[in-house]
PDB file of N, CA and C in Angstrom:
ATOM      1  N   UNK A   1      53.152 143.373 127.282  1.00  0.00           N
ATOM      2  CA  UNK A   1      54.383 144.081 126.966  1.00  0.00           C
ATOM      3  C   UNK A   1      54.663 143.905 125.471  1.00  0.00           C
ATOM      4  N   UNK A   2      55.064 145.129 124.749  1.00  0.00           N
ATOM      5  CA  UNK A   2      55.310 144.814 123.339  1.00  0.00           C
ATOM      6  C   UNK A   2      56.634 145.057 123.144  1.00  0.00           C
ATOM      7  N   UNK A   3      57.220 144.566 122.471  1.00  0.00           N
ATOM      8  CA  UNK A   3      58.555 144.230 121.876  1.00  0.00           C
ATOM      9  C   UNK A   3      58.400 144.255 120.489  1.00  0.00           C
ATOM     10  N   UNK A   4      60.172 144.681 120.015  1.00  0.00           N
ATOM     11  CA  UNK A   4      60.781 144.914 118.844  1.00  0.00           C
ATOM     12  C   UNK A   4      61.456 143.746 118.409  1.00  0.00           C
ATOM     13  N   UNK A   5      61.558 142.501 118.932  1.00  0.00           N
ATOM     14  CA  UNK A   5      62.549 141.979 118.770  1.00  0.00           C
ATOM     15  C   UNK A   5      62.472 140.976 117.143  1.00  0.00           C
ATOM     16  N   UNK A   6      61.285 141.140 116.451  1.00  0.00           N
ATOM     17  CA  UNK A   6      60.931 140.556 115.689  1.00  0.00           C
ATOM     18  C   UNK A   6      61.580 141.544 114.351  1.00  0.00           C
ATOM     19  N   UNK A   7      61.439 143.217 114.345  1.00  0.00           N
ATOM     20  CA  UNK A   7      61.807 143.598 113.730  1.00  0.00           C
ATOM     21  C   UNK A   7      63.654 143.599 113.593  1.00  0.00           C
ATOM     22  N   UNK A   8      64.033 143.755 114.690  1.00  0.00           N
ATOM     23  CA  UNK A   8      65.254 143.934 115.157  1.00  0.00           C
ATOM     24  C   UNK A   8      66.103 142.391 114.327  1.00  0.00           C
ATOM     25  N   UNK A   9      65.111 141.179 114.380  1.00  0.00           N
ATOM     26  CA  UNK A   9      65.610 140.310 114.007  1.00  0.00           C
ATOM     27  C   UNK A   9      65.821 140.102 112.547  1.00  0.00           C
ATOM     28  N   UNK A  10      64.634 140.746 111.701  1.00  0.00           N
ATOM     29  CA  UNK A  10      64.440 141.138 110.602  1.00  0.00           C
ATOM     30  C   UNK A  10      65.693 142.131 110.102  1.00  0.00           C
ATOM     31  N   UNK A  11      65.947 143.245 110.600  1.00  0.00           N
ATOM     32  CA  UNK A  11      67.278 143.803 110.436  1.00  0.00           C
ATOM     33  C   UNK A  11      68.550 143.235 110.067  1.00  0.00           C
ATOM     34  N   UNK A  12      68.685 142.425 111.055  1.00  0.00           N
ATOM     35  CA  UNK A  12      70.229 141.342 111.442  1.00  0.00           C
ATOM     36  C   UNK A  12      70.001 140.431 110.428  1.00  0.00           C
ATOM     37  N   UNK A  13      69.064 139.980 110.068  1.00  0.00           N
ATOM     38  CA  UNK A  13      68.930 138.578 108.956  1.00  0.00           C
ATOM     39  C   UNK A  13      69.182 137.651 110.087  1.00  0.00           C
ATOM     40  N   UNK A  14      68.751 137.346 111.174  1.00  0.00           N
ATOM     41  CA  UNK A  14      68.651 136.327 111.807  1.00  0.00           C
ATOM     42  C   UNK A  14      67.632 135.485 112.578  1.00  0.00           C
ATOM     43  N   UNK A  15      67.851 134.396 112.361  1.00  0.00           N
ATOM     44  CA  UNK A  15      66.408 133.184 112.474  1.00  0.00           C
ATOM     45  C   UNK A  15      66.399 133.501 114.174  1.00  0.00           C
ATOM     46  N   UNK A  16      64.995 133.204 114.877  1.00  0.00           N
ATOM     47  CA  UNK A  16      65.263 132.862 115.801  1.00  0.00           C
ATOM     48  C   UNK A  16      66.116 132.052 116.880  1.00  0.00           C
ATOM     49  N   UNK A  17      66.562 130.951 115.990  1.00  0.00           N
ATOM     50  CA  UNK A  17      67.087 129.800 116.595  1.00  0.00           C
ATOM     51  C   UNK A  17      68.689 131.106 116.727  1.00  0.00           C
ATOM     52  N   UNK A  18      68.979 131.431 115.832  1.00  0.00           N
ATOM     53  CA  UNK A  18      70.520 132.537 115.973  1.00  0.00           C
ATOM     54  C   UNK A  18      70.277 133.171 117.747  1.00  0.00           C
ATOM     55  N   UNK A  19      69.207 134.290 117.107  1.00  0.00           N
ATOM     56  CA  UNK A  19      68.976 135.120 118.533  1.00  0.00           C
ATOM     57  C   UNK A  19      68.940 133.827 119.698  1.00  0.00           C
ATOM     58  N   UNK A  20      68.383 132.741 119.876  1.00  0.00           N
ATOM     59  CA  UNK A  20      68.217 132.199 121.026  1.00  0.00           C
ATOM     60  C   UNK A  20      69.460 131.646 121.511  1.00  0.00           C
ATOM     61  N   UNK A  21      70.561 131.181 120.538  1.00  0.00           N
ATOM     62  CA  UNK A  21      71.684 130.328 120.530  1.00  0.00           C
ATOM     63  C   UNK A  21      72.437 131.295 121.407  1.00  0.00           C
ATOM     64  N   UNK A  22      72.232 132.616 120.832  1.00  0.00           N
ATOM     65  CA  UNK A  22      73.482 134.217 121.118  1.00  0.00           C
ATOM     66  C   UNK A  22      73.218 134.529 122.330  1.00  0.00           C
ATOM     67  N   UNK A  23      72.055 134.178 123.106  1.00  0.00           N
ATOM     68  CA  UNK A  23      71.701 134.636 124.289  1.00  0.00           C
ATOM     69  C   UNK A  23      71.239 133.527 125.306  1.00  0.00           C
ATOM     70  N   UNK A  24      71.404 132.561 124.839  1.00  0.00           N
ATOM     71  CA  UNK A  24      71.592 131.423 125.413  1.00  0.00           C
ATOM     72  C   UNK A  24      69.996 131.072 126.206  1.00  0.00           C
ATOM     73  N   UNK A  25      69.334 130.949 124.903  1.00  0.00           N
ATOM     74  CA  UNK A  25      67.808 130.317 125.586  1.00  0.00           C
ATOM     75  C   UNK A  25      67.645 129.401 124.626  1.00  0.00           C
ATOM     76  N   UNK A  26      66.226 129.076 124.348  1.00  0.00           N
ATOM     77  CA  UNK A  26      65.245 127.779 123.384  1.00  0.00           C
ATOM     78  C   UNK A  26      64.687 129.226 122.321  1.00  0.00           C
ATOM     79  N   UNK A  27      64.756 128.521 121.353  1.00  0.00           N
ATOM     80  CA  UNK A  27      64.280 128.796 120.189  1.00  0.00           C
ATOM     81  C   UNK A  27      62.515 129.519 121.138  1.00  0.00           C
ATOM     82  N   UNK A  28      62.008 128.571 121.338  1.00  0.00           N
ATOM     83  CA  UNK A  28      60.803 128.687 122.022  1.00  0.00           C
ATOM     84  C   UNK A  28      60.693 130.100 122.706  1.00  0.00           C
ATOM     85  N   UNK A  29      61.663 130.118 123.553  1.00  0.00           N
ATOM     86  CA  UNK A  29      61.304 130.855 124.310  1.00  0.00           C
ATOM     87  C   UNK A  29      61.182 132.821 123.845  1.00  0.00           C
ATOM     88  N   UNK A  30      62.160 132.702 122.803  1.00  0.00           N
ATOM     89  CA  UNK A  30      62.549 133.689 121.644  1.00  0.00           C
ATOM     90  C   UNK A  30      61.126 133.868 120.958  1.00  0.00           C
ATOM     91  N   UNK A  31      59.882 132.628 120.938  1.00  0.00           N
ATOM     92  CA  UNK A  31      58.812 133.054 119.651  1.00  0.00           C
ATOM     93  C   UNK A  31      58.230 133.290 120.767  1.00  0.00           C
ATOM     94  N   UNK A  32      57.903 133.129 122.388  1.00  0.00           N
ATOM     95  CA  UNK A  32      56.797 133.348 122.953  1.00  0.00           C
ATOM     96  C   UNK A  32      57.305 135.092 123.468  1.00  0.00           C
ATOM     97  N   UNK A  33      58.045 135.377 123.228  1.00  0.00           N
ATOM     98  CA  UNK A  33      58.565 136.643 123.948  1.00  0.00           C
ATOM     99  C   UNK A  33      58.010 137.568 122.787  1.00  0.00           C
ATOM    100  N   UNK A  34      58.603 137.230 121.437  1.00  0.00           N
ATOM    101  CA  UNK A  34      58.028 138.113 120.095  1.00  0.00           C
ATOM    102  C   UNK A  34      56.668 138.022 120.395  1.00  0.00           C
ATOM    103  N   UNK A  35      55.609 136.921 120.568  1.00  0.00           N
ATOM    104  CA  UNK A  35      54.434 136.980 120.416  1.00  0.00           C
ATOM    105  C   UNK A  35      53.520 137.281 122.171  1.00  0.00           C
ATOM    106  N   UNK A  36      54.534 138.325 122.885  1.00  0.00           N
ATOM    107  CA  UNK A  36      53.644 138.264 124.008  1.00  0.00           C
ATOM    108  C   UNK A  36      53.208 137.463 124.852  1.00  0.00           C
ATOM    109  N   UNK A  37      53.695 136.377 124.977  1.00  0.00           N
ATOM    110  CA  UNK A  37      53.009 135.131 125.519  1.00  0.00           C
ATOM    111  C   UNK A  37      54.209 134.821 127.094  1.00  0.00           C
ATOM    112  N   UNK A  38      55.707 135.965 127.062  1.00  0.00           N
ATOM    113  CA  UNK A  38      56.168 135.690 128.185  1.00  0.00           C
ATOM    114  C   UNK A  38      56.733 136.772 127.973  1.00  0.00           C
ATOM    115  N   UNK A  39      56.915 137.336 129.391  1.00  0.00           N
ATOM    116  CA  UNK A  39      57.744 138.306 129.693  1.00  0.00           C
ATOM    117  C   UNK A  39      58.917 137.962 130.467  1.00  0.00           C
ATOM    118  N   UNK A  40      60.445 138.457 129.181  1.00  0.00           N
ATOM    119  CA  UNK A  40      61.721 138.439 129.592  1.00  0.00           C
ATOM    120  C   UNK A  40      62.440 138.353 130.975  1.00  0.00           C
ATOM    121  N   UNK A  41      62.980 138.182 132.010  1.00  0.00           N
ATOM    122  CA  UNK A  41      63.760 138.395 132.912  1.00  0.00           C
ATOM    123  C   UNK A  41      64.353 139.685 132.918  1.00  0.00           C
ATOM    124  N   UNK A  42      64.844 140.526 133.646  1.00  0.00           N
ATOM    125  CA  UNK A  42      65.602 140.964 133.292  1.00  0.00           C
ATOM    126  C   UNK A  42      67.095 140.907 132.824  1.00  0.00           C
ATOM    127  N   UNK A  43      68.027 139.702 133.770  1.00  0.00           N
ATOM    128  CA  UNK A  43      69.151 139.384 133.081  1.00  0.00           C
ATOM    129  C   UNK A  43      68.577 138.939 131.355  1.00  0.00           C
ATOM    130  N   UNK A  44      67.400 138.695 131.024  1.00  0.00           N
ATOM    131  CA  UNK A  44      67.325 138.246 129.492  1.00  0.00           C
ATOM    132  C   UNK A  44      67.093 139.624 128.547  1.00  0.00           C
ATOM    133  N   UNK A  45      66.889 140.657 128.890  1.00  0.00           N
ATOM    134  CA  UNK A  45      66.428 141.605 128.493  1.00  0.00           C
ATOM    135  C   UNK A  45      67.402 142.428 128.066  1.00  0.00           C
ATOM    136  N   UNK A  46      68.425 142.287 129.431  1.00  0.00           N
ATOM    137  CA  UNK A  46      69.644 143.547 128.776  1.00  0.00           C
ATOM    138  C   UNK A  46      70.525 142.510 128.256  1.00  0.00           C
ATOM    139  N   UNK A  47      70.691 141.012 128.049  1.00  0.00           N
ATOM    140  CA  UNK A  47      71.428 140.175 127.119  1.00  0.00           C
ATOM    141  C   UNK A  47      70.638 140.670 125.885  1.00  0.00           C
ATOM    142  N   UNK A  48      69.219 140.531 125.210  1.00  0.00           N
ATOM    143  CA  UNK A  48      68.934 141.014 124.387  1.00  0.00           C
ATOM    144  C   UNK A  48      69.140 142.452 123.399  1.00  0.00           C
ATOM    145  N   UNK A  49      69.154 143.234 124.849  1.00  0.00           N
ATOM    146  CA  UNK A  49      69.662 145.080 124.161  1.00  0.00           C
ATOM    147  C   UNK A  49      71.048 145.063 124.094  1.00  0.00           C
ATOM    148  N   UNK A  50      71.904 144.020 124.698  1.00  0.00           N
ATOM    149  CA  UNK A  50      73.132 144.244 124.082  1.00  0.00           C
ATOM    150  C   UNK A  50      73.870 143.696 123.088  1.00  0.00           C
ATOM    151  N   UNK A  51      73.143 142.404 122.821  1.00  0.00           N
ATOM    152  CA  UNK A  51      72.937 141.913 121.093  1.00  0.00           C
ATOM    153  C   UNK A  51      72.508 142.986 120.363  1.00  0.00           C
ATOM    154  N   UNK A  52      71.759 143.298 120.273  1.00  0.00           N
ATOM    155  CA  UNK A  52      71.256 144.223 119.295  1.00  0.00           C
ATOM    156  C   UNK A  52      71.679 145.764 119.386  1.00  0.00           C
ATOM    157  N   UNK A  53      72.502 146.356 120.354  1.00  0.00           N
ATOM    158  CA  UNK A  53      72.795 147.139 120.264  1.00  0.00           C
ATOM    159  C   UNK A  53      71.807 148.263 120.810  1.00  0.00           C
ATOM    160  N   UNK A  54      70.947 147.894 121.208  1.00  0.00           N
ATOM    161  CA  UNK A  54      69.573 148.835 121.794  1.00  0.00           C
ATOM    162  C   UNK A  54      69.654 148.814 123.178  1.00  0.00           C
ATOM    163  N   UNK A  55      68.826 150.244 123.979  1.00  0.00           N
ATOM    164  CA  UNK A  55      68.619 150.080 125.218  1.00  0.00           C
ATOM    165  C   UNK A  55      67.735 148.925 125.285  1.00  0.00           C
ATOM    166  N   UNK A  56      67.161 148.734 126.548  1.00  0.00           N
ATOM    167  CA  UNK A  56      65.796 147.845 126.982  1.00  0.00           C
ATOM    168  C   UNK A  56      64.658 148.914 126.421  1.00  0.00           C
ATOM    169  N   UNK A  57      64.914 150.067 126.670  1.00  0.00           N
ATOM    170  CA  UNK A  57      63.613 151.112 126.319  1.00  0.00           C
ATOM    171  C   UNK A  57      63.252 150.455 124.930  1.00  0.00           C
ATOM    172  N   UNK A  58      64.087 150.422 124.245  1.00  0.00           N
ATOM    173  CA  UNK A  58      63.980 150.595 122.746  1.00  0.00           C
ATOM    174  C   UNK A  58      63.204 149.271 122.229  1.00  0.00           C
ATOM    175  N   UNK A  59      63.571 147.953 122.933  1.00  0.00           N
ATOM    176  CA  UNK A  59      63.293 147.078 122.631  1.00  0.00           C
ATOM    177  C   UNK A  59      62.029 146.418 123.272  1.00  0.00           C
ATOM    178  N   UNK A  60      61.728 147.506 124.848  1.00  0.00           N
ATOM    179  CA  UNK A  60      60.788 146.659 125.058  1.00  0.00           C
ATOM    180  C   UNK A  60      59.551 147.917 125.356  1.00  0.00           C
ATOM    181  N   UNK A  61      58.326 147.688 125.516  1.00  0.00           N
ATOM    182  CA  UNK A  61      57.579 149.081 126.300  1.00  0.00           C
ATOM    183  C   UNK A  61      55.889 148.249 126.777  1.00  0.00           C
ATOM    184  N   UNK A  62      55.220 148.817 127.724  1.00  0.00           N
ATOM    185  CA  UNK A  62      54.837 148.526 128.437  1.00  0.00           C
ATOM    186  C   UNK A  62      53.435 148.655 127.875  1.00  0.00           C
ATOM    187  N   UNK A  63      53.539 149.629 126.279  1.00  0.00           N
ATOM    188  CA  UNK A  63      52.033 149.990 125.704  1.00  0.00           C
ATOM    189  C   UNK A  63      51.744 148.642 124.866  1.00  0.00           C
TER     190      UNK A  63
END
């Protein structure tokens, strides 16, 4: 699954540790999601698109 959330974070000016604090996970779990290595929940997914203001489409896709 590929994700935006690296750019998205790049946008905001915010460190991972921000995004993980705002959505209430581990720093960790925020770099294995950017790098493919886990796929989100869904309660974590639409906490993510509604930080950022994005659908799930936008942020996540399946190519």
């Amino acid at each position: 699954m590929k994700n935006n959330l690296r750019v998205e974070r790049a946008v905001k000016r915010i460190t991972q540790q921000d995004l993980a604090e705002a959505v209430g996970v581990s720093r960790q779990t925020i770099y294995a999601i950017e790098n493919g290595k886990f796929i989100p929940s869904t309660e974590l997914a639409l906490k993510l698109s509604a930080y950022f203001g994005k659908t799930v489409n936008e942020l996540f896709s399946l190519s």
